[in-house]
Protein backbone atom coordinates (compact mmCIF):
# COMPACT_ATOMS: atom_id res chain seq x y z
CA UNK A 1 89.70 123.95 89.90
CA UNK A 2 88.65 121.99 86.89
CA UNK A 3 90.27 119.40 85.61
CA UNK A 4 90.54 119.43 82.07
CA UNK A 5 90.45 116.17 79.90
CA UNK A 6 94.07 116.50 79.14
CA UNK A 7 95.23 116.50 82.58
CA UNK A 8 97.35 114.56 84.12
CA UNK A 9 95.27 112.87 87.23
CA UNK A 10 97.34 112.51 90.30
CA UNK A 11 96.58 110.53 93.63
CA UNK A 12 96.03 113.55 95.59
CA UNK A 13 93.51 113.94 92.89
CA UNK A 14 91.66 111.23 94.21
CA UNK A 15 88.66 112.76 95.79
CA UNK A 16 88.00 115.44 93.18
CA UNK A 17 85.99 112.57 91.69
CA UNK A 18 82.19 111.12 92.07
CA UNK A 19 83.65 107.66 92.17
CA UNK A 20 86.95 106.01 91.25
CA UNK A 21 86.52 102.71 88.78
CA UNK A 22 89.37 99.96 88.76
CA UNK A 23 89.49 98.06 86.12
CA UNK A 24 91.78 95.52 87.20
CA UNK A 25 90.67 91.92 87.40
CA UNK A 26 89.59 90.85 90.51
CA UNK A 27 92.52 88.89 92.01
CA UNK A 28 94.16 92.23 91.44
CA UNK A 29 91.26 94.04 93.38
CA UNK A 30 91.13 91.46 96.23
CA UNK A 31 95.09 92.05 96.63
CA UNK A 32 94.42 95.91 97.13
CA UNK A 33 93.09 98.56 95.80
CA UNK A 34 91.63 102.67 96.47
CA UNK A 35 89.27 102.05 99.26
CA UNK A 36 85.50 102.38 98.27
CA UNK A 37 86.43 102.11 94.39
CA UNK A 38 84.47 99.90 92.23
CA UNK A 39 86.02 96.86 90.33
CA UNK A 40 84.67 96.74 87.02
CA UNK A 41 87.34 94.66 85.00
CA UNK A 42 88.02 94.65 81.71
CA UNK A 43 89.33 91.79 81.67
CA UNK A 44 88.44 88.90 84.40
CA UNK A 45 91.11 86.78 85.83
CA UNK A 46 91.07 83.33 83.12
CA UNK A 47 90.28 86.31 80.14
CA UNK A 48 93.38 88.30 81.69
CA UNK A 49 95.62 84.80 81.74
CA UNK A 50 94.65 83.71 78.53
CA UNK A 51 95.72 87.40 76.56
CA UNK A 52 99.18 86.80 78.28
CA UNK A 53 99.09 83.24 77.08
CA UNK A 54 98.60 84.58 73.83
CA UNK A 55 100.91 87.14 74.13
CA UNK A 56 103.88 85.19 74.64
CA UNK A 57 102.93 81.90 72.92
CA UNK A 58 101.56 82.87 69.97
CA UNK A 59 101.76 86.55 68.81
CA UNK A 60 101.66 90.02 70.43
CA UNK A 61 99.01 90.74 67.13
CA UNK A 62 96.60 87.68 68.25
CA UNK A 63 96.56 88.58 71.97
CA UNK A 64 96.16 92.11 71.21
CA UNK A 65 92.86 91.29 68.86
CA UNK A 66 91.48 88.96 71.47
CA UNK A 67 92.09 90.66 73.95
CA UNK A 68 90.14 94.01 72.02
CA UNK A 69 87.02 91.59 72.02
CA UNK A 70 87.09 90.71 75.20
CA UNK A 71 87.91 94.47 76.56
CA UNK A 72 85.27 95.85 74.56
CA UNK A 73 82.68 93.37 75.35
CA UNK A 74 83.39 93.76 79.18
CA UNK A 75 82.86 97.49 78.67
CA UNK A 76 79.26 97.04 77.39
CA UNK A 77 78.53 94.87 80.04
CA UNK A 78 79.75 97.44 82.80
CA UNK A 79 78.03 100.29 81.18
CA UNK A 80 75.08 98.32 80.52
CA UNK A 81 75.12 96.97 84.09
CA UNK A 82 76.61 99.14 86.52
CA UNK A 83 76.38 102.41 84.82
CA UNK A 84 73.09 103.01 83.25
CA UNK A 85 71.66 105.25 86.35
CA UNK A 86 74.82 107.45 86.21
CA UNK A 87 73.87 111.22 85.10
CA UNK A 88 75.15 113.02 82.87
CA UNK A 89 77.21 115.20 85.47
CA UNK A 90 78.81 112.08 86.74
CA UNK A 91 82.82 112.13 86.74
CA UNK A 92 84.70 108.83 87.43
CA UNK A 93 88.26 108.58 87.90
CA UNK A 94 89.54 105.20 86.10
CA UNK A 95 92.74 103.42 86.50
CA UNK A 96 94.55 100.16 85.80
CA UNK A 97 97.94 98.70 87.07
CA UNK A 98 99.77 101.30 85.74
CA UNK A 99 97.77 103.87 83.72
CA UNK A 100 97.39 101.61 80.23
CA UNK A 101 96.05 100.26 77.57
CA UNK A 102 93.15 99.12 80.51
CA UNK A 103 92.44 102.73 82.11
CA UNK A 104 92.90 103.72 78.62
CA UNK A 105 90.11 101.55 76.52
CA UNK A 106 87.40 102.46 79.36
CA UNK A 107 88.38 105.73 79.41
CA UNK A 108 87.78 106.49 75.66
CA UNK A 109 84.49 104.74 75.54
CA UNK A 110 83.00 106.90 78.99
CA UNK A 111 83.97 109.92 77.00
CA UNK A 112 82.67 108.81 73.76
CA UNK A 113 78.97 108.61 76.19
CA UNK A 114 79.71 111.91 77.73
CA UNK A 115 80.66 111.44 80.94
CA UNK A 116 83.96 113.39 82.43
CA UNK A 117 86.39 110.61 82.50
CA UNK A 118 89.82 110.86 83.46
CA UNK A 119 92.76 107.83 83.86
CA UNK A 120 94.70 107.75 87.14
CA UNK A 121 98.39 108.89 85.81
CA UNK A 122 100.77 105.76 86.46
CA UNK A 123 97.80 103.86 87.56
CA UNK A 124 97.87 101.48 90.87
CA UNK A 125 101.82 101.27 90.81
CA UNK A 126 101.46 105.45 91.20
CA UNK A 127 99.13 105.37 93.78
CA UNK A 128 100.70 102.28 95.60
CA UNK A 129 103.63 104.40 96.10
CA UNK A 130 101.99 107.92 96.78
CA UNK A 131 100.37 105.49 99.68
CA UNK A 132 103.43 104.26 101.37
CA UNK A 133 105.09 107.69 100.97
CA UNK A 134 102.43 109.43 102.78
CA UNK A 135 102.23 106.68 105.68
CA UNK A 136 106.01 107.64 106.55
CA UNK A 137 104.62 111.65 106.60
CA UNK A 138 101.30 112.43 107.33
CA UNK A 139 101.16 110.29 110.76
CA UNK A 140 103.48 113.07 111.47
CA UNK A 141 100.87 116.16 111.24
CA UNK A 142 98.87 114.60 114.09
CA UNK A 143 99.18 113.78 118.24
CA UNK A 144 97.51 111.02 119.15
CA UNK A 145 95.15 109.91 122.47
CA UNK A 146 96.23 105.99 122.89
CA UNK A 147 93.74 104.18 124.72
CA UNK A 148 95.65 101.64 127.09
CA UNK A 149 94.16 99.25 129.67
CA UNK A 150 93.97 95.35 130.42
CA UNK A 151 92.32 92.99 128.10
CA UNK A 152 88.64 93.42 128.23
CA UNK A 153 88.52 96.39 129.39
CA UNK A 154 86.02 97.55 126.40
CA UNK A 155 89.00 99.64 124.76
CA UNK A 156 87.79 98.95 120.86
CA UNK A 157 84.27 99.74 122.36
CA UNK A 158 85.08 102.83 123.54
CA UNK A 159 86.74 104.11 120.84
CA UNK A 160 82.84 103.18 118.65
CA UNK A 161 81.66 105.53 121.51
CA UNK A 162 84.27 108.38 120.56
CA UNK A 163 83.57 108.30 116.86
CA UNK A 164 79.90 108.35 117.77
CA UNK A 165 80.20 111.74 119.73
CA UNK A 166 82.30 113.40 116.70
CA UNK A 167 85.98 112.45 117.62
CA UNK A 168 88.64 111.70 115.64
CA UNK A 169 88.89 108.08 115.93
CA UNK A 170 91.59 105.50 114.41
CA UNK A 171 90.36 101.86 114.85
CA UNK A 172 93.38 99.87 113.83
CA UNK A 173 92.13 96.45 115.41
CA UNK A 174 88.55 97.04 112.95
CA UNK A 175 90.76 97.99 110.11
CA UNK A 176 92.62 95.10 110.23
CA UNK A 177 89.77 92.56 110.78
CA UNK A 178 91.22 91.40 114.09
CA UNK A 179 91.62 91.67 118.23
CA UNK A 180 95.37 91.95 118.01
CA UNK A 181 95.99 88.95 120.32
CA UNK A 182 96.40 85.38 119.91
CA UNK A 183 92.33 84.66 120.31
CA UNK A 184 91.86 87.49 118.28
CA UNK A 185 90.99 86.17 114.79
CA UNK A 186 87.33 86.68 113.71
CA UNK A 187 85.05 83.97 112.23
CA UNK A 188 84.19 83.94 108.90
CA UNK A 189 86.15 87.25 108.69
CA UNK A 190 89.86 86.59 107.13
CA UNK A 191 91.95 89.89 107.51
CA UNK A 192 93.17 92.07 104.51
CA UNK A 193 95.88 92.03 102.48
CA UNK A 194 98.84 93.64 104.04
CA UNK A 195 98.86 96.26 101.10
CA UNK A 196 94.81 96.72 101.64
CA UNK A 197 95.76 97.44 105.31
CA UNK A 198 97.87 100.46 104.58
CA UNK A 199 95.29 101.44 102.29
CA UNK A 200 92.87 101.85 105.03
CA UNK A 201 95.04 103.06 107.37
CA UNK A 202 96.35 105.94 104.70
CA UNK A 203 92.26 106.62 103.63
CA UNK A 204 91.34 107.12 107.25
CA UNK A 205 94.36 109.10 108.32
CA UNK A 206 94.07 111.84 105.34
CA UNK A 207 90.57 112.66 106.36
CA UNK A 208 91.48 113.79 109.63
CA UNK A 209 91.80 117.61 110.90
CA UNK A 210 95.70 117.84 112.18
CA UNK A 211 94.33 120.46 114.75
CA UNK A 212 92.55 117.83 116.69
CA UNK A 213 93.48 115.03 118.59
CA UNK A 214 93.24 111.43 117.18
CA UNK A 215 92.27 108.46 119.56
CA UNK A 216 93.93 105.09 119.18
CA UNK A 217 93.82 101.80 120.71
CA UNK A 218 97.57 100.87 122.23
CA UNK A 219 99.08 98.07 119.69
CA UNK A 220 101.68 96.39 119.22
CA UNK A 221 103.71 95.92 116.42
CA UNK A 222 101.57 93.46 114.98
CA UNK A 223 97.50 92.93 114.53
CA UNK A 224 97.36 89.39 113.65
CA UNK A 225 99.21 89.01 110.66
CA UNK A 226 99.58 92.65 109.62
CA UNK A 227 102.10 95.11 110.40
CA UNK A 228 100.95 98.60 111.97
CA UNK A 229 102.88 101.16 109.58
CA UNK A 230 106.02 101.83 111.51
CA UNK A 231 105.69 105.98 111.26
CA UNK A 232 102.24 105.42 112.79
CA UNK A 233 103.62 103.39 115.50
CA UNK A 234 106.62 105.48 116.09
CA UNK A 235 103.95 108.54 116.65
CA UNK A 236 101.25 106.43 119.11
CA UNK A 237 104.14 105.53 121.51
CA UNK A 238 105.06 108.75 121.80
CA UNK A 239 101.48 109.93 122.13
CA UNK A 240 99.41 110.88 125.51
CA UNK A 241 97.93 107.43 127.15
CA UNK A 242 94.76 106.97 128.78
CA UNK A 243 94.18 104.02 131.11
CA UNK A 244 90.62 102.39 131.55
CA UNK A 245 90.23 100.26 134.94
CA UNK A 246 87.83 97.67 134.95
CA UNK A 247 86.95 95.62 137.57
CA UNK A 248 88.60 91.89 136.76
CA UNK A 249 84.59 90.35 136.95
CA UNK A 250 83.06 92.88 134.26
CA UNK A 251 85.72 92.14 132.28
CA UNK A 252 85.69 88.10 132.40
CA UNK A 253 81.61 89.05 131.69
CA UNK A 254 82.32 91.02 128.66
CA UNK A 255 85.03 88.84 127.31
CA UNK A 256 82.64 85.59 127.83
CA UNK A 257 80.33 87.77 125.34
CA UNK A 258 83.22 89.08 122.77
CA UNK A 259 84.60 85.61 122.60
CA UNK A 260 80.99 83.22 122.46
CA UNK A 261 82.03 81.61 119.01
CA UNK A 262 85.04 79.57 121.19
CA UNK A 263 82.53 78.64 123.71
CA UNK A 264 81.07 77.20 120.91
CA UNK A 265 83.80 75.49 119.34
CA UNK A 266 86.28 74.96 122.26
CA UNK A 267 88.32 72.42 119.86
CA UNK A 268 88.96 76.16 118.50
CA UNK A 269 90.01 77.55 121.76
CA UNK A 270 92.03 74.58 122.83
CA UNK A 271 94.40 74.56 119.90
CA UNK A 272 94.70 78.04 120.63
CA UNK A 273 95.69 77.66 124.24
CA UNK A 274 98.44 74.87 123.00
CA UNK A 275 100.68 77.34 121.49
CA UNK A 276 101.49 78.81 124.62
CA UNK A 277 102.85 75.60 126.25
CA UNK A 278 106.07 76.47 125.79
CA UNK A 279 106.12 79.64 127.77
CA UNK A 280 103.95 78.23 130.45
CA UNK A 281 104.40 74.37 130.41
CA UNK A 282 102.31 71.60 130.73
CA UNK A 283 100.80 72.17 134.10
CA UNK A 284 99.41 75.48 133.23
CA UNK A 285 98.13 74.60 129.38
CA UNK A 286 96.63 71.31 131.20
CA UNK A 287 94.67 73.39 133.50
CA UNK A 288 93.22 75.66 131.16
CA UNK A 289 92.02 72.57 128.71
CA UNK A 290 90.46 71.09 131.75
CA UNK A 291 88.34 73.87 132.39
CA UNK A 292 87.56 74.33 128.74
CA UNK A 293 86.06 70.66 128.77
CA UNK A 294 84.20 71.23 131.92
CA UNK A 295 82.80 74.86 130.87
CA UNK A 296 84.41 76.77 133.63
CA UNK A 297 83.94 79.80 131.45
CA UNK A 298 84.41 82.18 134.12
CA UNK A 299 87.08 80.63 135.96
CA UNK A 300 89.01 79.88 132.69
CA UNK A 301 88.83 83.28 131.61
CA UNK A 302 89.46 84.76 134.43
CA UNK A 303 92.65 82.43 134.89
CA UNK A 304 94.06 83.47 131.69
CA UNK A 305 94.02 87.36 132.10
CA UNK A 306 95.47 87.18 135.60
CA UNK A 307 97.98 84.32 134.11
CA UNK A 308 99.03 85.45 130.81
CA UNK A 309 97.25 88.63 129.70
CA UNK A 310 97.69 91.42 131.84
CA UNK A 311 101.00 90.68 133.05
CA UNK A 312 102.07 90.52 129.00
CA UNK A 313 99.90 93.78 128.30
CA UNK A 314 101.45 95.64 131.35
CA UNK A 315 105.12 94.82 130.54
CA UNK A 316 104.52 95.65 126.66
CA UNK A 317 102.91 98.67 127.29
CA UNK A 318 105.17 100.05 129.62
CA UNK A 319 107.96 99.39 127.38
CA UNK A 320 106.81 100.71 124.22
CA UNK A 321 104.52 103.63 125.46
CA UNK A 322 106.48 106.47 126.83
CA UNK A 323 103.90 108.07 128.84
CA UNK A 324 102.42 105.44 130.14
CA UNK A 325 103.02 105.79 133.41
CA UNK A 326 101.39 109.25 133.86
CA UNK A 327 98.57 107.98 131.80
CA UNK A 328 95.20 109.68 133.29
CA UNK A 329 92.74 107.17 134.20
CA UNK A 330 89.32 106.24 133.57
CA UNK A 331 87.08 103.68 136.06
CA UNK A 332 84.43 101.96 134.04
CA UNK A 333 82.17 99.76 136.21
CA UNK A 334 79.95 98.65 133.13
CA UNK A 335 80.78 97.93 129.90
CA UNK A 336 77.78 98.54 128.35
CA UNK A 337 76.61 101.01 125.84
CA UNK A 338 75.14 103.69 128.52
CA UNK A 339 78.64 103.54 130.32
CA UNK A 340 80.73 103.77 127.25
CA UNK A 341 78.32 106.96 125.96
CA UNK A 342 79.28 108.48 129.93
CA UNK A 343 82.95 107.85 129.72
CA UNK A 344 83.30 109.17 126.05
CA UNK A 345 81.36 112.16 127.29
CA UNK A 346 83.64 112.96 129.99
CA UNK A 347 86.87 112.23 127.79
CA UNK A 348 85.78 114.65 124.91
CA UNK A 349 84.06 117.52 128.00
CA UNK A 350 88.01 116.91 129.71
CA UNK A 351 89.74 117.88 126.48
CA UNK A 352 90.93 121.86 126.75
């Protein structure tokens, strides 16, 4: 149906729109915001802290006419700028922190052109809260396929190969900007907010078909810094598991590759490895910095998974995932793009 310009546009509105405009400033953005929207503020960050200055320094009145100026020259720009190709069919969905004066001003003046603008009702406070609502239901409406197996066993990888033959796919570790362990982090590539997170999480969830299964990585309660929604979690633990073997050299061979940027900065890898000394004392961290300096790559890698990272993975994952232990398996020999194609092939060909 129709919206009418005297509706009241709700968040499950969302994607009755050609695009969704927030006009928030940009530390506001950055913080979170509706996945794939555009930030066009109308008012930057110093312009935003200057009307509040204003506001409570001076005069309500004075802040108020600034802060007209500067709203109504920051419209221009963004019509003059990012706008100009839009047709006249286009519909954009505009909101602010909470459905104001913000939504409001660039609202009226997208009209006044002739597009079919509408303001998100309650703003970002409405659809931060329609967000965490639905994480505690929707993960509900769906059974999961958790992907378990050691460290390096190209689980992430074979997930790309799943959503690349059509299945429903649920990449928490890309989502969250991070390999869920403690080498995990990626360079140059800081993680999202915590709110953005659930964002992404929410986005990807609502677009899948409850009738079909959804394939996950195994996690833990953390990825990095970020929580994993705890509905979501609650659901994958209780969801069917799927364990890829890999034979321990393929997997020190693909791990060398995934993890290159610490071979090139092992003063990187080595504070890393010090946080662990005291679960596995001196001896142990000593051994693994000494064949960091020599370039053992192999043999250091090798040590740590049979040391520290399978026997963690195996106890976690037997705790926390209830089927675990009549997980079906999966032998990979290579982890390479042909083998991941072959074993997504014969997951999705297995499926009933």
């Amino acid at each position: 149906m129709e919206l009418k310009r005297s509706d009241a546009v709700t968040v499950a509105q969302l994607d009755a729109f050609d695009e969704v405009i927030d006009v928030r400033s940009p530390a506001e953005f950055a913080l979170d915001h509706v996945p794939e929207a555009l930030n066009c503020p109308v008012l930057d960050d110093a312009e935003r802290a200057y009307v509040g200055t204003l506001h409570k320094q001076v005069s309500p009145f004075d802040a108020k006419k600034i802060g007209a100026a500067l709203v109504a020259k920051n419209i221009a720009l963004h019509i003059d700028e990012r706008f100009r190709g839009r047709d006249r069919g286009w519909r954009p969905l505009v909101y602010c922190w909470r459905g104001g004066q913000r939504s409001s001003a660039m609202v009226h003046v997208l009209r006044q052109v002739g597009w079919d603008a509408a303001a998100l009702s309650g703003g970002y406070r409405a659809y931060r809260r329609e967000v965490m609502a639905q994480l505690e239901k929707t993960p509900r409406r769906f059974s999961f396929q958790v992907v378990c197996g050691a460290t390096g066993s190209g689980k992430s990888r074979l997930l790309a190969a799943l959503a690349a033959q059509g299945a429903q796919v649920l990449d928490l570790e890309r989502l969250a900007r991070h390999r869920g362990s403690l080498l995990g982090e990626l360079p140059g590539d800081p993680q999202p907010s915590q709110k953005m997170f659930d964002s992404l999480v929410w986005s990807a969830l609502k677009r899948f078909e409850p009738a079909r299964p959804v394939f996950v990585e195994a996690e833990s309660k953390k990825i990095g810094q970020l929580q994993v929604p705890a509905r979501l979690l609650e659901r994958m633990r209780e969801g069917e598991c799927l364990r890829l073997e890999v034979p321990l050299p393929e997997r020190v061979r693909f791990l060398i590759g995934e993890y290159r940027h610490f071979l090139e900065e092992p003063a990187a890898l080595k504070e890393k490895l010090q946080c662990l000394t005291g679960r596995y004392g001196r001896t142990v961290i000593d051994r693994w910095i000494a064949q960091t300096d020599s370039g053992a790559w192999g043999e250091l890698v090798a040590d740590l998974l049979v040391t520290h990272y399978d026997p963690s993975y195996l106890r976690a994952t037997t705790q926390n995932y209830l089927h675990y232990d009549e997980a079906r398996s999966l032998s990979l020999e290579r982890l390479d793009e042909t083998g991941m194609a072959q074993a997504a092939r014969q997951l999705l060909k297995a499926r009933p």
